[in-house]
Protein backbone atom coordinates (compact mmCIF):
# COMPACT_ATOMS: atom_id res chain seq x y z
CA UNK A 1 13.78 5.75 -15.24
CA UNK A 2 14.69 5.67 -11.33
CA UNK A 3 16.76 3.68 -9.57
CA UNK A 4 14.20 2.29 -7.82
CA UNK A 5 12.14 1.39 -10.66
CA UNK A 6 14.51 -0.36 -12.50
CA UNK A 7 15.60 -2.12 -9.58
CA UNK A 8 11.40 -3.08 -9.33
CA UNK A 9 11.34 -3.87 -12.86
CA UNK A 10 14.30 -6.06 -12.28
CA UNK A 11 12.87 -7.92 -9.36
CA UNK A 12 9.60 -9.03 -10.73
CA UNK A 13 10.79 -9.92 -14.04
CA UNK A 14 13.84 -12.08 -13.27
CA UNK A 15 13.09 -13.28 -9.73
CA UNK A 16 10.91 -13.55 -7.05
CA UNK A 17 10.32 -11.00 -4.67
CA UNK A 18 10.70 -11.65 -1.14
CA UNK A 19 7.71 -10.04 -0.37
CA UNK A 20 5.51 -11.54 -2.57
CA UNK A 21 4.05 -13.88 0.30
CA UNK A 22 0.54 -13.92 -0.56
CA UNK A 23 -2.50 -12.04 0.87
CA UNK A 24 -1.39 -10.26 3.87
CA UNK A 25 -2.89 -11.19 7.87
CA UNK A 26 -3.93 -7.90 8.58
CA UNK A 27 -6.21 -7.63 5.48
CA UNK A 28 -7.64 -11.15 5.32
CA UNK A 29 -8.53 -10.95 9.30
CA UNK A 30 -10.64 -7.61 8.47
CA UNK A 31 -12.11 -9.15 5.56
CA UNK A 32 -12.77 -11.90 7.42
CA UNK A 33 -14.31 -10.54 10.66
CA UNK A 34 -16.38 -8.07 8.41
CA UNK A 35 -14.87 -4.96 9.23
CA UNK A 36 -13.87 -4.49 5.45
CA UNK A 37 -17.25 -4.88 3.69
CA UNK A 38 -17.34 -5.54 -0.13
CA UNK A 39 -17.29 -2.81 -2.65
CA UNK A 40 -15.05 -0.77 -5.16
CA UNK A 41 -11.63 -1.69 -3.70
CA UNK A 42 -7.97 -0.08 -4.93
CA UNK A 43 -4.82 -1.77 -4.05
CA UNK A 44 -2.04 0.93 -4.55
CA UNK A 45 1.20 -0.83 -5.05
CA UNK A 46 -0.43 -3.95 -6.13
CA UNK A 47 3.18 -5.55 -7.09
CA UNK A 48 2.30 -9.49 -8.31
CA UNK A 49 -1.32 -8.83 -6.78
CA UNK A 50 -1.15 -11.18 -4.32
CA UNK A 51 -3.55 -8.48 -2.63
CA UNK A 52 -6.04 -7.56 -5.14
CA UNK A 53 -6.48 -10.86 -6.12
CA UNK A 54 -7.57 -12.18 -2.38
CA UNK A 55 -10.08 -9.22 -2.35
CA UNK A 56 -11.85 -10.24 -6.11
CA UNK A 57 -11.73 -13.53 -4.63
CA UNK A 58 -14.01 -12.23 -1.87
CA UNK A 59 -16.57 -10.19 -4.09
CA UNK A 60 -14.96 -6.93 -4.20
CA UNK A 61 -14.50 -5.13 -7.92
CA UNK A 62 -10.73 -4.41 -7.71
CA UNK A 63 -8.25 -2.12 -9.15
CA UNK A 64 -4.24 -2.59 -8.21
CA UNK A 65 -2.11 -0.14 -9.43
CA UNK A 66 1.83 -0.53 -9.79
CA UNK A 67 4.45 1.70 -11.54
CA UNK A 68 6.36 -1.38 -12.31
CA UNK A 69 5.24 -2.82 -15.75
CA UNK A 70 6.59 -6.24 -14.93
CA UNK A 71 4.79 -6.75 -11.90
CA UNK A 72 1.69 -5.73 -13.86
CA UNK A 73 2.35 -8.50 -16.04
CA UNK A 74 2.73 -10.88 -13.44
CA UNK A 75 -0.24 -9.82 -11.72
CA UNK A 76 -2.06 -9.83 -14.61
CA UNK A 77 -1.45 -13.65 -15.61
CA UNK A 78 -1.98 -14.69 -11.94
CA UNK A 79 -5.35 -13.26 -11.82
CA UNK A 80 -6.20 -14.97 -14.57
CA UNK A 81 -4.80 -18.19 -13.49
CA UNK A 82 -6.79 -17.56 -10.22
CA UNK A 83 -10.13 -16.92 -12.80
CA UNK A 84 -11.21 -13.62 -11.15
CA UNK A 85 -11.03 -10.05 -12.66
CA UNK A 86 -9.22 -7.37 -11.57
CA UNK A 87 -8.37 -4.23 -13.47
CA UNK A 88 -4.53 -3.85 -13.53
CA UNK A 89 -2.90 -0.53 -14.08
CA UNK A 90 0.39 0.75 -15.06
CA UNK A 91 0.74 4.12 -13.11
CA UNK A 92 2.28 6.21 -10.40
CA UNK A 93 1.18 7.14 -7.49
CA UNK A 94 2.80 10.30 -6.69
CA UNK A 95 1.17 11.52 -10.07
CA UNK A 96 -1.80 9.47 -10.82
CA UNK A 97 -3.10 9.61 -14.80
CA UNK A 98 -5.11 6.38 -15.30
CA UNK A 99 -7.13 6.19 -12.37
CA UNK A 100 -10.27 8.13 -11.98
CA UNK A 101 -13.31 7.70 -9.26
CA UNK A 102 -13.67 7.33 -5.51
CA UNK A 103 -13.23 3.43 -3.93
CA UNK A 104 -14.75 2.21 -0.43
CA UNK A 105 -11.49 0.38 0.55
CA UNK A 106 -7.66 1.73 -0.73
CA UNK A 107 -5.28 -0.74 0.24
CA UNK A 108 -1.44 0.14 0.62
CA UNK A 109 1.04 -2.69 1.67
CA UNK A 110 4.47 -0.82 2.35
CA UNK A 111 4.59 1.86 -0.60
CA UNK A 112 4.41 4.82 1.25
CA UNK A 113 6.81 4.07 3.23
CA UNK A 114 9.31 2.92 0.43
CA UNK A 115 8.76 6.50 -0.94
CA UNK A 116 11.72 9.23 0.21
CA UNK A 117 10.45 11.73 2.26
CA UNK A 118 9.54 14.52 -0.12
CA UNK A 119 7.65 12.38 -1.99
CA UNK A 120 5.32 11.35 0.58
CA UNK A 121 3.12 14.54 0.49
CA UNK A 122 2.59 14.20 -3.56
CA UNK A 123 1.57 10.46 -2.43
CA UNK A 124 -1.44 12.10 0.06
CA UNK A 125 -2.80 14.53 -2.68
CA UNK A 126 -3.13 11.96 -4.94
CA UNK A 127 -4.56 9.24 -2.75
CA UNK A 128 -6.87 11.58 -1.28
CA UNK A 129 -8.96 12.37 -4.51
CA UNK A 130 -10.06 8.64 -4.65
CA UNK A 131 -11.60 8.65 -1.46
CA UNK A 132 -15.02 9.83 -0.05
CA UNK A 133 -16.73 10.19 3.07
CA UNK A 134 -16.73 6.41 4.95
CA UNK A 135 -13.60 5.14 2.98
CA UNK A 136 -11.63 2.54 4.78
CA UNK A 137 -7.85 2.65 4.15
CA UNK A 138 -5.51 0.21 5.22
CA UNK A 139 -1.80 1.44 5.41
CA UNK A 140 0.73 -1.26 6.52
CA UNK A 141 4.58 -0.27 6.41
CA UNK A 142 7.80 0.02 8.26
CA UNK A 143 7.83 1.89 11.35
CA UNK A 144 10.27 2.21 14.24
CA UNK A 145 12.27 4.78 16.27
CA UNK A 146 15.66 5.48 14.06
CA UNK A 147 18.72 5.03 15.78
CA UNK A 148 21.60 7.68 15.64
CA UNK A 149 24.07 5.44 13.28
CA UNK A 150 21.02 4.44 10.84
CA UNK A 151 20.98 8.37 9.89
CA UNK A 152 24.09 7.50 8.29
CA UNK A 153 22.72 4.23 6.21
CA UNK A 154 21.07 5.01 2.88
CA UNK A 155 17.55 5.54 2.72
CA UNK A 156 17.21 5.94 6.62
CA UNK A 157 14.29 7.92 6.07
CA UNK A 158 12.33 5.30 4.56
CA UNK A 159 10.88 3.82 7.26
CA UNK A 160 7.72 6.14 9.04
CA UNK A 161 8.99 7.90 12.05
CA UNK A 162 6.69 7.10 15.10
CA UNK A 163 3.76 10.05 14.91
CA UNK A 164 4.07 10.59 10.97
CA UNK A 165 1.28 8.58 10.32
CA UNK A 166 -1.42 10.86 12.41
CA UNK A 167 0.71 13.42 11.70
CA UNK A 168 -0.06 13.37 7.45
CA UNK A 169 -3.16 11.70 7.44
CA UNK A 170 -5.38 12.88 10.93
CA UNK A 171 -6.39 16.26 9.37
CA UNK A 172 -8.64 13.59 6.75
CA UNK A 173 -8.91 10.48 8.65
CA UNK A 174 -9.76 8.89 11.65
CA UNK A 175 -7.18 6.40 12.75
CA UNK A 176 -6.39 3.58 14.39
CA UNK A 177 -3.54 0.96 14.42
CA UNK A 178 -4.30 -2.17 14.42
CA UNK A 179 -0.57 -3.98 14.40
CA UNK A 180 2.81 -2.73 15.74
CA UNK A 181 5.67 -4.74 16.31
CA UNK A 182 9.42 -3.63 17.38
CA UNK A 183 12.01 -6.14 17.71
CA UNK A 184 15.90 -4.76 17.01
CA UNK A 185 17.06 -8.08 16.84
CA UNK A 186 15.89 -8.32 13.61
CA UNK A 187 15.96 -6.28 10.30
CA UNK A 188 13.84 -4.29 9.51
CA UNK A 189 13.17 -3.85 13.21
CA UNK A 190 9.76 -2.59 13.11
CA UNK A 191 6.00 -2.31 11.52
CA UNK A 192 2.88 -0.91 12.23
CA UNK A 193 -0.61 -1.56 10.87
CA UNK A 194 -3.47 1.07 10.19
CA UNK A 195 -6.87 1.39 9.17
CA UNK A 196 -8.56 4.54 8.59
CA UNK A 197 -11.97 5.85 8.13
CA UNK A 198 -12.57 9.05 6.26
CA UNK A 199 -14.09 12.06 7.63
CA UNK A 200 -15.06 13.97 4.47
CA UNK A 201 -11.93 17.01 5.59
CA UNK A 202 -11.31 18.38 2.46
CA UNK A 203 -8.61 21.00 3.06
């Protein structure tokens, strides 16, 4: 088991994670406003399921994904303390198993960009097979211009470098970002926000 996961496993079985805030702004405005219609929906990185659980809530049929069996758990229970269903899986998503068809809406709320750098591109080939033509994906994570001294912090990487995003995903989507903010007076300094429609490139 990785670092990472234990420290995951950790988190959502002892304590509460401070980014388990609820249903994010970004994906309740779209929701909202329409631009996210209702269908088969896929929240990858589901954590606690804050996420997946808003969407059910609003008519969609819902799968959230996690690696971390303890924030399945979690996720689990709160669904059914919220009295919608959502199908909860234990899996990973730079080698997905247990998840099989195509959803109209993937949903991804700072995974990717909590993945190192080489495993990014395992993260795209197995996304991709779970889209079709007309899928809407919403990517939300980290992004900001790295500074010389933060090559030297650990995990530097993590956050996307500005132009990664088009740069992995235009070849299969068309994109547009939706949210950016950059403040270095704070830390982490920046995010960005994008949704994506899919244009049926297959290569």
């Amino acid at each position: 088991m990785s670092v990472m996961k234990l420290f995951y496993e950790w988190v959502y079985r002892y304590a509460r994670a401070p980014w388990d805030i609820g249903s994010r702004k970004e994906l309740v405005e779209l929701v909202e406003s329409g631009r996210i219609q209702q269908g088969r929906a896929i929240d990858l990185g589901c954590g606690a399921g804050a996420n997946a659980i808003y969407l059910a809530q609003k008519g969609f049929n819902v799968t959230g994904v996690d690696y971390a069996e303890a924030a399945i758990e979690k996720a689990q229970a709160r669904a059914k303390e919220a009295g919608v269903q959502v199908n909860f899986i234990v899996d990973d998503l730079t080698n997905l198993r247990h998840v099989s068809g195509t959803f109209d809406f993937l949903l991804d709320y700072g995974v990717l960009d909590d993945l190192r750098l080489h495993q990014r591109e395992p993260y795209l080939r197995n996304m991709l097979p779970l889209t079709h033509l007309g899928s809407q994906y919403l990517l939300w994570g980290f992004e900001y211009p790295i500074r010389w001294w933060e090559k030297f912090v650990p995990f530097f990487d993590v956050p996307f470098s500005p132009g990664e995003i088009e740069r992995r995903f235009g070849q299969y989507f068309e994109i547009e970002k939706i949210a950016e903010k950059i403040d270095y007076s704070k830390w982490p300094p920046g995010y960005a926000a994008y949704l994506m429609t899919r244009n049926g490139e297959t290569k």
